[in-house]
C-alpha atoms as a PDB file:
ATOM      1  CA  UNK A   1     -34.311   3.350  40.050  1.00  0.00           C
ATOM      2  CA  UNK A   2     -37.712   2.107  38.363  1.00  0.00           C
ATOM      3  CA  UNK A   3     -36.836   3.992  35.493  1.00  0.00           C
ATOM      4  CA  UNK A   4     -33.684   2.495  34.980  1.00  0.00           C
ATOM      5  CA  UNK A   5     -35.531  -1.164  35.855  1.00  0.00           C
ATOM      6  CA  UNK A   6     -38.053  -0.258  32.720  1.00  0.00           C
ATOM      7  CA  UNK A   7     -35.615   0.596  30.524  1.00  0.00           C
ATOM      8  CA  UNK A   8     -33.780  -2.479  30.773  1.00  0.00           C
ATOM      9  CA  UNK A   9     -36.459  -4.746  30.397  1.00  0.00           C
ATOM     10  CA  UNK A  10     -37.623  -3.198  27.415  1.00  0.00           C
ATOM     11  CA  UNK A  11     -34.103  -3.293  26.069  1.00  0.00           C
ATOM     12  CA  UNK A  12     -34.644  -7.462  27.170  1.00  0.00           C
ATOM     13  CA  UNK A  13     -37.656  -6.928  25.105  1.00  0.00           C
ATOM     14  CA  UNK A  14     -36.207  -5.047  21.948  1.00  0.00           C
ATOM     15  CA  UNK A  15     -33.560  -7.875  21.628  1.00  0.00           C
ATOM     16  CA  UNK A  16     -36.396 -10.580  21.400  1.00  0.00           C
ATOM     17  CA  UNK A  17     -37.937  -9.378  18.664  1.00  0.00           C
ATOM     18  CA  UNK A  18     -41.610  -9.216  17.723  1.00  0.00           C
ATOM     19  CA  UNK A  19     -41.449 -12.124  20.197  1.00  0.00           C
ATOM     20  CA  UNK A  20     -40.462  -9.268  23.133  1.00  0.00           C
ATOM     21  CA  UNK A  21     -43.246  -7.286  22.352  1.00  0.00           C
ATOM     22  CA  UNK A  22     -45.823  -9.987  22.644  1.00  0.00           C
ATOM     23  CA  UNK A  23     -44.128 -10.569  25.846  1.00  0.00           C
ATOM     24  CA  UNK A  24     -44.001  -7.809  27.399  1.00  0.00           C
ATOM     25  CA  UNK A  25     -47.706  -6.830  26.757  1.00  0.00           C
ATOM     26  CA  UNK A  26     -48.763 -10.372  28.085  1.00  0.00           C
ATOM     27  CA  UNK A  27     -47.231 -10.274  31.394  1.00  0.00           C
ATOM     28  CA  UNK A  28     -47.955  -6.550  31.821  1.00  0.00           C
ATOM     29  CA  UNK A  29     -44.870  -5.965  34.111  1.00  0.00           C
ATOM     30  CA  UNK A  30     -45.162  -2.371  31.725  1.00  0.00           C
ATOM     31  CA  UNK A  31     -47.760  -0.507  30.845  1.00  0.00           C
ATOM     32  CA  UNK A  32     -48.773  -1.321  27.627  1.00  0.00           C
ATOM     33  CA  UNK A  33     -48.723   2.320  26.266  1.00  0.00           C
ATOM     34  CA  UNK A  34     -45.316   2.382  27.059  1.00  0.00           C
ATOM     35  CA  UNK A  35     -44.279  -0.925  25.716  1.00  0.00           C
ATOM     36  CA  UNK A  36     -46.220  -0.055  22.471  1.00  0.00           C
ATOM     37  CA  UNK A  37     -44.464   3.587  22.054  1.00  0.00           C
ATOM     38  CA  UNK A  38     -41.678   1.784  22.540  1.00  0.00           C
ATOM     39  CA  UNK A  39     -42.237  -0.696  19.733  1.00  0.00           C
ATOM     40  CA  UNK A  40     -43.004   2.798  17.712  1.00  0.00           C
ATOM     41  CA  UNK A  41     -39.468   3.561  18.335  1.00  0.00           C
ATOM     42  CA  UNK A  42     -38.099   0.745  17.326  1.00  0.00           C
ATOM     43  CA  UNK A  43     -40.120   0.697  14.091  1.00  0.00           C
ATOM     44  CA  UNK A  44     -38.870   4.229  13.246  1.00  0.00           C
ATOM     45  CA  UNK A  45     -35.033   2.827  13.959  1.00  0.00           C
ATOM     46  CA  UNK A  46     -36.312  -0.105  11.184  1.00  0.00           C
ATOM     47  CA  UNK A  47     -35.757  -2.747  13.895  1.00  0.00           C
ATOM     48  CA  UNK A  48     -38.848  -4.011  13.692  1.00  0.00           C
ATOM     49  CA  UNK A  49     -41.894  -3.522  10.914  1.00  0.00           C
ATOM     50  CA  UNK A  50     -45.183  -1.481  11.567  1.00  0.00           C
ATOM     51  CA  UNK A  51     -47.326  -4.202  10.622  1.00  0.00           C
ATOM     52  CA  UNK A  52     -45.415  -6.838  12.773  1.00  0.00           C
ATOM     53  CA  UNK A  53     -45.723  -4.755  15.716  1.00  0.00           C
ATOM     54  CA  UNK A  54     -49.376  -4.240  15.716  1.00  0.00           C
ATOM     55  CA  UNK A  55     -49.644  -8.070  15.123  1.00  0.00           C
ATOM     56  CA  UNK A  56     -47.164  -8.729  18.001  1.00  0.00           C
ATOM     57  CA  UNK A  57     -48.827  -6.379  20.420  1.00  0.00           C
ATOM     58  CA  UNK A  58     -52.476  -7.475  19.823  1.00  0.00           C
ATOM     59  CA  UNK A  59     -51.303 -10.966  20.348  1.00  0.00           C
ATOM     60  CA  UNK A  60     -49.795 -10.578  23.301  1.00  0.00           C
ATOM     61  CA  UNK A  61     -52.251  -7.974  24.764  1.00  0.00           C
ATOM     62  CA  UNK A  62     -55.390 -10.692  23.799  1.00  0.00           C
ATOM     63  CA  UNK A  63     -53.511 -13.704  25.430  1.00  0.00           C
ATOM     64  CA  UNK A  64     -52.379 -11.337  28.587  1.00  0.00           C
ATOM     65  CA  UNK A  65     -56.422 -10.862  28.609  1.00  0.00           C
ATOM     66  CA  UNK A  66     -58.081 -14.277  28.171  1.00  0.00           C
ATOM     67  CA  UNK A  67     -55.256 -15.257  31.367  1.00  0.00           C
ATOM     68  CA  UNK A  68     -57.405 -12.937  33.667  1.00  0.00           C
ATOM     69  CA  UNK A  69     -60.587 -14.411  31.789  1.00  0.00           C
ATOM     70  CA  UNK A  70     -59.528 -17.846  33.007  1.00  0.00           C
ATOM     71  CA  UNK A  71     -58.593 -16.673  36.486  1.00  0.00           C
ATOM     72  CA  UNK A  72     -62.204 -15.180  36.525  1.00  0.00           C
ATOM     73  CA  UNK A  73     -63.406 -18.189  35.083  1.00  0.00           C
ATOM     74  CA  UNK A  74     -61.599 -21.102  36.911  1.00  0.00           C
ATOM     75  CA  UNK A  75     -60.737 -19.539  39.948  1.00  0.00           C
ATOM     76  CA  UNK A  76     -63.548 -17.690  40.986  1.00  0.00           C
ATOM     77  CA  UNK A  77     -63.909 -14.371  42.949  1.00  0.00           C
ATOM     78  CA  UNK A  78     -62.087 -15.279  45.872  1.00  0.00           C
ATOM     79  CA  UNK A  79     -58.547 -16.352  43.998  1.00  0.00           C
ATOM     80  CA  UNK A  80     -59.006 -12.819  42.267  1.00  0.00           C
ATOM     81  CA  UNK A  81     -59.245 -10.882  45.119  1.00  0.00           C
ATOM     82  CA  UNK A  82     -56.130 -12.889  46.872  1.00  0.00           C
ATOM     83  CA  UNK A  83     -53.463 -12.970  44.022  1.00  0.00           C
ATOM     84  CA  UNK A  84     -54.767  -9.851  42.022  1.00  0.00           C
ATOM     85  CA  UNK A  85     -52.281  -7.732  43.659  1.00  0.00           C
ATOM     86  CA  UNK A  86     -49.374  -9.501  42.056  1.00  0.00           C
ATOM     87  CA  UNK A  87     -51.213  -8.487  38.574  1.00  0.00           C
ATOM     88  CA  UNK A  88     -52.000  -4.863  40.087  1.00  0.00           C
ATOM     89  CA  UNK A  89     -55.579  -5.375  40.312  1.00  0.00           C
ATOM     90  CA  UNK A  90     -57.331  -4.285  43.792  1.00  0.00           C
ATOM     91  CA  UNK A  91     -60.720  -5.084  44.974  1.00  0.00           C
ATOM     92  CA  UNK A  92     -61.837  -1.616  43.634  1.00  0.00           C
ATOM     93  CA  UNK A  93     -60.815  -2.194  40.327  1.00  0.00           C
ATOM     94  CA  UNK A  94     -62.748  -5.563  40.007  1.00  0.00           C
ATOM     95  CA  UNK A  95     -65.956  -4.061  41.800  1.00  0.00           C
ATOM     96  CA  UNK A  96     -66.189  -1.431  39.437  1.00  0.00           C
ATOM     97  CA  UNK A  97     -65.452  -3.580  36.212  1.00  0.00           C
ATOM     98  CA  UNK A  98     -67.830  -6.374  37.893  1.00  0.00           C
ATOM     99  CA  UNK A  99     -70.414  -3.126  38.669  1.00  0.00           C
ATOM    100  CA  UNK A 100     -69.936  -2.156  34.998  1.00  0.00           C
ATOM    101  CA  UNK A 101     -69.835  -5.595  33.018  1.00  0.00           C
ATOM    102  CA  UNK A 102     -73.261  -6.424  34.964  1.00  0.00           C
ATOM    103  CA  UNK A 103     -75.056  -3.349  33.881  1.00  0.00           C
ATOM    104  CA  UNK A 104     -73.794  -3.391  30.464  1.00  0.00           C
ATOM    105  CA  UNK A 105     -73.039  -6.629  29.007  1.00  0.00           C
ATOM    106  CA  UNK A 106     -70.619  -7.977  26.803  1.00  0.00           C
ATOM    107  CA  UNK A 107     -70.111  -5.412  25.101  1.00  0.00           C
ATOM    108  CA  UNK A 108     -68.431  -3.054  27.373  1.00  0.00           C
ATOM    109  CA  UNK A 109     -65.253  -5.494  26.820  1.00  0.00           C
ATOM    110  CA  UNK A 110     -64.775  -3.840  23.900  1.00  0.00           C
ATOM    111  CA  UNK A 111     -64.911  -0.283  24.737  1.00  0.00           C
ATOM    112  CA  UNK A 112     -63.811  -0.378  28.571  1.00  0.00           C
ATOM    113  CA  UNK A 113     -60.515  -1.194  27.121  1.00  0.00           C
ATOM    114  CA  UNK A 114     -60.119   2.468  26.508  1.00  0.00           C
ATOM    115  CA  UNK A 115     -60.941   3.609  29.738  1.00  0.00           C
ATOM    116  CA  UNK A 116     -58.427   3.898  33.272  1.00  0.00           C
ATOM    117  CA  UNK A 117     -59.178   1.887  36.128  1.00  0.00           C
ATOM    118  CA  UNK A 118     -61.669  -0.916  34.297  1.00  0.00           C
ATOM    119  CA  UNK A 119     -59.520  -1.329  31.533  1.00  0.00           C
ATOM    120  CA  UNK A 120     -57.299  -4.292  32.462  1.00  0.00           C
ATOM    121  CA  UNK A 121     -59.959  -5.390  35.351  1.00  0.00           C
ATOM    122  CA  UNK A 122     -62.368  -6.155  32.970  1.00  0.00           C
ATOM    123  CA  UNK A 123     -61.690  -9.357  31.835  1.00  0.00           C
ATOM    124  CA  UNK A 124     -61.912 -10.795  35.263  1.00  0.00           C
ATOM    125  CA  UNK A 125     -65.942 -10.430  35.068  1.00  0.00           C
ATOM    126  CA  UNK A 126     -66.181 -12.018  31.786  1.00  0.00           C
ATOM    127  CA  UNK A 127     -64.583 -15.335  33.180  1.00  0.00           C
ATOM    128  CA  UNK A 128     -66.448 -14.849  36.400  1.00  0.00           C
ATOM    129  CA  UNK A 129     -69.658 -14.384  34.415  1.00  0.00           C
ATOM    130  CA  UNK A 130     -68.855 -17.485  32.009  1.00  0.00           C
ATOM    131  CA  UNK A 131     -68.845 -15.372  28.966  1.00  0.00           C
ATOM    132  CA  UNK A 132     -68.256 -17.334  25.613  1.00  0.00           C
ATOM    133  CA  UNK A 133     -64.129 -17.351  24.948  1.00  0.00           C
ATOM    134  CA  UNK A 134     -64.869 -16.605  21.327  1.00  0.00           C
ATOM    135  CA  UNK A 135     -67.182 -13.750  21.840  1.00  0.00           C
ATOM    136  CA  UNK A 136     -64.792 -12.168  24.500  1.00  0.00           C
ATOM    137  CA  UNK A 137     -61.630 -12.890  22.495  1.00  0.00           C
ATOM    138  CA  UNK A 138     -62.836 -11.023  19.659  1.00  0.00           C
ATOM    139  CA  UNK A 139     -64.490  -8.068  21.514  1.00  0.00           C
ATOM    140  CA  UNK A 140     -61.058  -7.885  22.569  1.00  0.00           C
ATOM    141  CA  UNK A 141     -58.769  -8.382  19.881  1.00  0.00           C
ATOM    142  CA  UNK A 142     -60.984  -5.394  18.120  1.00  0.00           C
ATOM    143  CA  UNK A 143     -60.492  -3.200  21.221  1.00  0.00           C
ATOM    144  CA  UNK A 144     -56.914  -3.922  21.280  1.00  0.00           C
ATOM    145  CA  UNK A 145     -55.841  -3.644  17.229  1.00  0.00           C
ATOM    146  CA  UNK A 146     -56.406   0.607  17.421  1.00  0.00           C
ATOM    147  CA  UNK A 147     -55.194   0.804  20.770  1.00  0.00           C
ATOM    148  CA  UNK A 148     -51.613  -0.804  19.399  1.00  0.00           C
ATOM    149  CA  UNK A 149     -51.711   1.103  16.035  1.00  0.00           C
ATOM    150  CA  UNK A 150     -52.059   4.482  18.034  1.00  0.00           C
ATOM    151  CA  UNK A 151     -49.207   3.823  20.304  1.00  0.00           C
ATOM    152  CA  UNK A 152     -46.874   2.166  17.710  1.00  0.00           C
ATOM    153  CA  UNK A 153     -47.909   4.747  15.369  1.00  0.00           C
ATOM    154  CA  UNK A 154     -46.925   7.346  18.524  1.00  0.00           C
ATOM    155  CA  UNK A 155     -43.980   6.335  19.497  1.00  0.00           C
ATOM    156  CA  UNK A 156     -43.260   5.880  15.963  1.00  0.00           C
ATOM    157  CA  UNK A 157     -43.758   9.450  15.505  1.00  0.00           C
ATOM    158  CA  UNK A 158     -41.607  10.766  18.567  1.00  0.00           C
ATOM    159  CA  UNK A 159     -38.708   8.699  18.165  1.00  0.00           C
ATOM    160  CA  UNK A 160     -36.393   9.075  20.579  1.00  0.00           C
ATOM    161  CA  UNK A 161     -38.562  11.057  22.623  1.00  0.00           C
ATOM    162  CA  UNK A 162     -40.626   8.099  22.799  1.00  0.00           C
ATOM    163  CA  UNK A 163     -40.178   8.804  26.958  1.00  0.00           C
ATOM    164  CA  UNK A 164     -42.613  11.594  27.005  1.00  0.00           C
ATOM    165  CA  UNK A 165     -45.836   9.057  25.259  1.00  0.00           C
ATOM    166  CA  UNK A 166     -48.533   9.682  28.070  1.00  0.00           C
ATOM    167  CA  UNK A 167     -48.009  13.839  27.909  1.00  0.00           C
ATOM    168  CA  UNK A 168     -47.802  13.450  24.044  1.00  0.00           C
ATOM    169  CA  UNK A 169     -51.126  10.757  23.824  1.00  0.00           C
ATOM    170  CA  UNK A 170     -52.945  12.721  26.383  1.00  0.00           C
ATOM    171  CA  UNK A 171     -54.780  14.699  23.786  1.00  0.00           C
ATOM    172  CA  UNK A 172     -55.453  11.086  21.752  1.00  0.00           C
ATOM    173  CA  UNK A 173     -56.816   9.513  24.659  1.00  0.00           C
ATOM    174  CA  UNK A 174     -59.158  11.507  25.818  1.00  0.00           C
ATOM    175  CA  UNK A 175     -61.085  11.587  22.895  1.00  0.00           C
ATOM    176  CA  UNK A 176     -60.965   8.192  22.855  1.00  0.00           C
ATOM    177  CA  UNK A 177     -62.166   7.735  26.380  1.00  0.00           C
ATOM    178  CA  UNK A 178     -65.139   9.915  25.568  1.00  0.00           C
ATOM    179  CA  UNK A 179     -65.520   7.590  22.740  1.00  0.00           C
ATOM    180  CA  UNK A 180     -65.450   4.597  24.254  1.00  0.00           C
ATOM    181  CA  UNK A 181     -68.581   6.332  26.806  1.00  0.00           C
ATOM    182  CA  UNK A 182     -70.625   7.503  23.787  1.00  0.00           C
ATOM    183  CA  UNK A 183     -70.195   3.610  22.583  1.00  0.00           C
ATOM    184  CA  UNK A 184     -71.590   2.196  25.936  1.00  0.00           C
ATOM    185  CA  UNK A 185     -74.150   4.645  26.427  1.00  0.00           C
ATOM    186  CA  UNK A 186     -75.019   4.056  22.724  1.00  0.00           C
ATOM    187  CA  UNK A 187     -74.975   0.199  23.336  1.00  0.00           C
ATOM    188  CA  UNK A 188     -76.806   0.147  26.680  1.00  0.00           C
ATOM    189  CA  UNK A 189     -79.717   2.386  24.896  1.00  0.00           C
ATOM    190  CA  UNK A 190     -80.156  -0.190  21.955  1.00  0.00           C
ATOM    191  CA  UNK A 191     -80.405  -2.832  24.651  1.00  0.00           C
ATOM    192  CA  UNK A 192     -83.081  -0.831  26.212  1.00  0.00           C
ATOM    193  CA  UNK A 193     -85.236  -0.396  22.933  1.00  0.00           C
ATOM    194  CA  UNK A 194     -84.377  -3.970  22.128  1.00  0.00           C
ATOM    195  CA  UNK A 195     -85.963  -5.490  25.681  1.00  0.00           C
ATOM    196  CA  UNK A 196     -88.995  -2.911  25.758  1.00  0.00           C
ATOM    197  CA  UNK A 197     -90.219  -3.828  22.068  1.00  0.00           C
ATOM    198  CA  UNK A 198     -89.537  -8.000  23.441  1.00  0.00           C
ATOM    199  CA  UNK A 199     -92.085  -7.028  26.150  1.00  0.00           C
ATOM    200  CA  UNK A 200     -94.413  -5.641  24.159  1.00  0.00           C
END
């Protein structure tokens, strides 16, 4: 039943265009991995160009983003925690993004894109926090260029076995989680260097 219910909305999608796969990353109904492999898949029937689908999906996967910034931002803690649900964000989620944006800083924006569970909860701290919109827009939009170009490039790739994207990617992404760790550790050291040579 929810398979069938996925795969006609991203047929809804496919007919809109570039335009559908904007939308569907921005209201997130989908996973994005699956929207994106399915953009790949479209590419390799020539529906839709490579290029235009990375520019589509970063697009709509920034603007889906800066949306939770601005509920974080303008609505504060408490409208997060009541209508979060609806965008399939619990109170776990946000206390461990919260937990991890106030221990490392900006800069985990970028790289906790890549990893489950703080990866779309995120944003919510940077609004709560009052974090610049152009500094968190482009940590962002250079988190979220690679993450469309692997899964375009994926599904691309698989064709029409586009279906089986998180078995195939599984190998992708967890080098890139352990990535994304090395960056944060990395970043959070250099932070530490930075404030202990200020004190001296």
């Amino acid at each position: 039943m929810l398979a069938n219910l996925i795969e006609q909305l991203l047929q809804f999608f496919a007919s809109l265009g570039y335009f559908g796969v904007a939308l569907g990353l921005m209201i997130e109904i989908i996973p994005s991995e699956i929207v994106l492999s399915y953009a790949g898949f479209l590419v390799a029937q020539d529906k839709i160009s490579f290029i235009g689908a990375v520019i589509a999906g970063t697009i709509g996967g920034t603007l889906a983003q800066i949306f939770l910034y601005w509920l974080g931002y303008y609505g504060g803690r408490p409208v997060v925690e009541k209508y979060g649900k609806y965008l399939l964000i619990n109170k776990h989620h946000l206390d461990v993004a919260e937990s991890w944006f106030k221990r490392y800083g900006a800069g985990v924006i970028f790289s906790a894109r890549f990893i489950p569970i703080v990866r779309h909860a995120i944003s919510i701290p940077a609004g709560l926090a009052k974090m610049p919109l152009k500094l968190f827009t482009l940590y962002t939009v250079v988190a979220i260029i690679p993450w469309s170009i692997l899964f375009i490039y994926l599904g691309e790739k698989l064709g029409g076995n586009w279906r089986h994207i998180k078995e195939y990617a599984a190998d992708y992404t967890h080098y890139i989680i352990i990535g994304a760790v090395l960056f944060i550790a990395l970043y959070f050291g250099l932070k530490v260097l930075k404030k202990r040579k200020t004190v001296r």
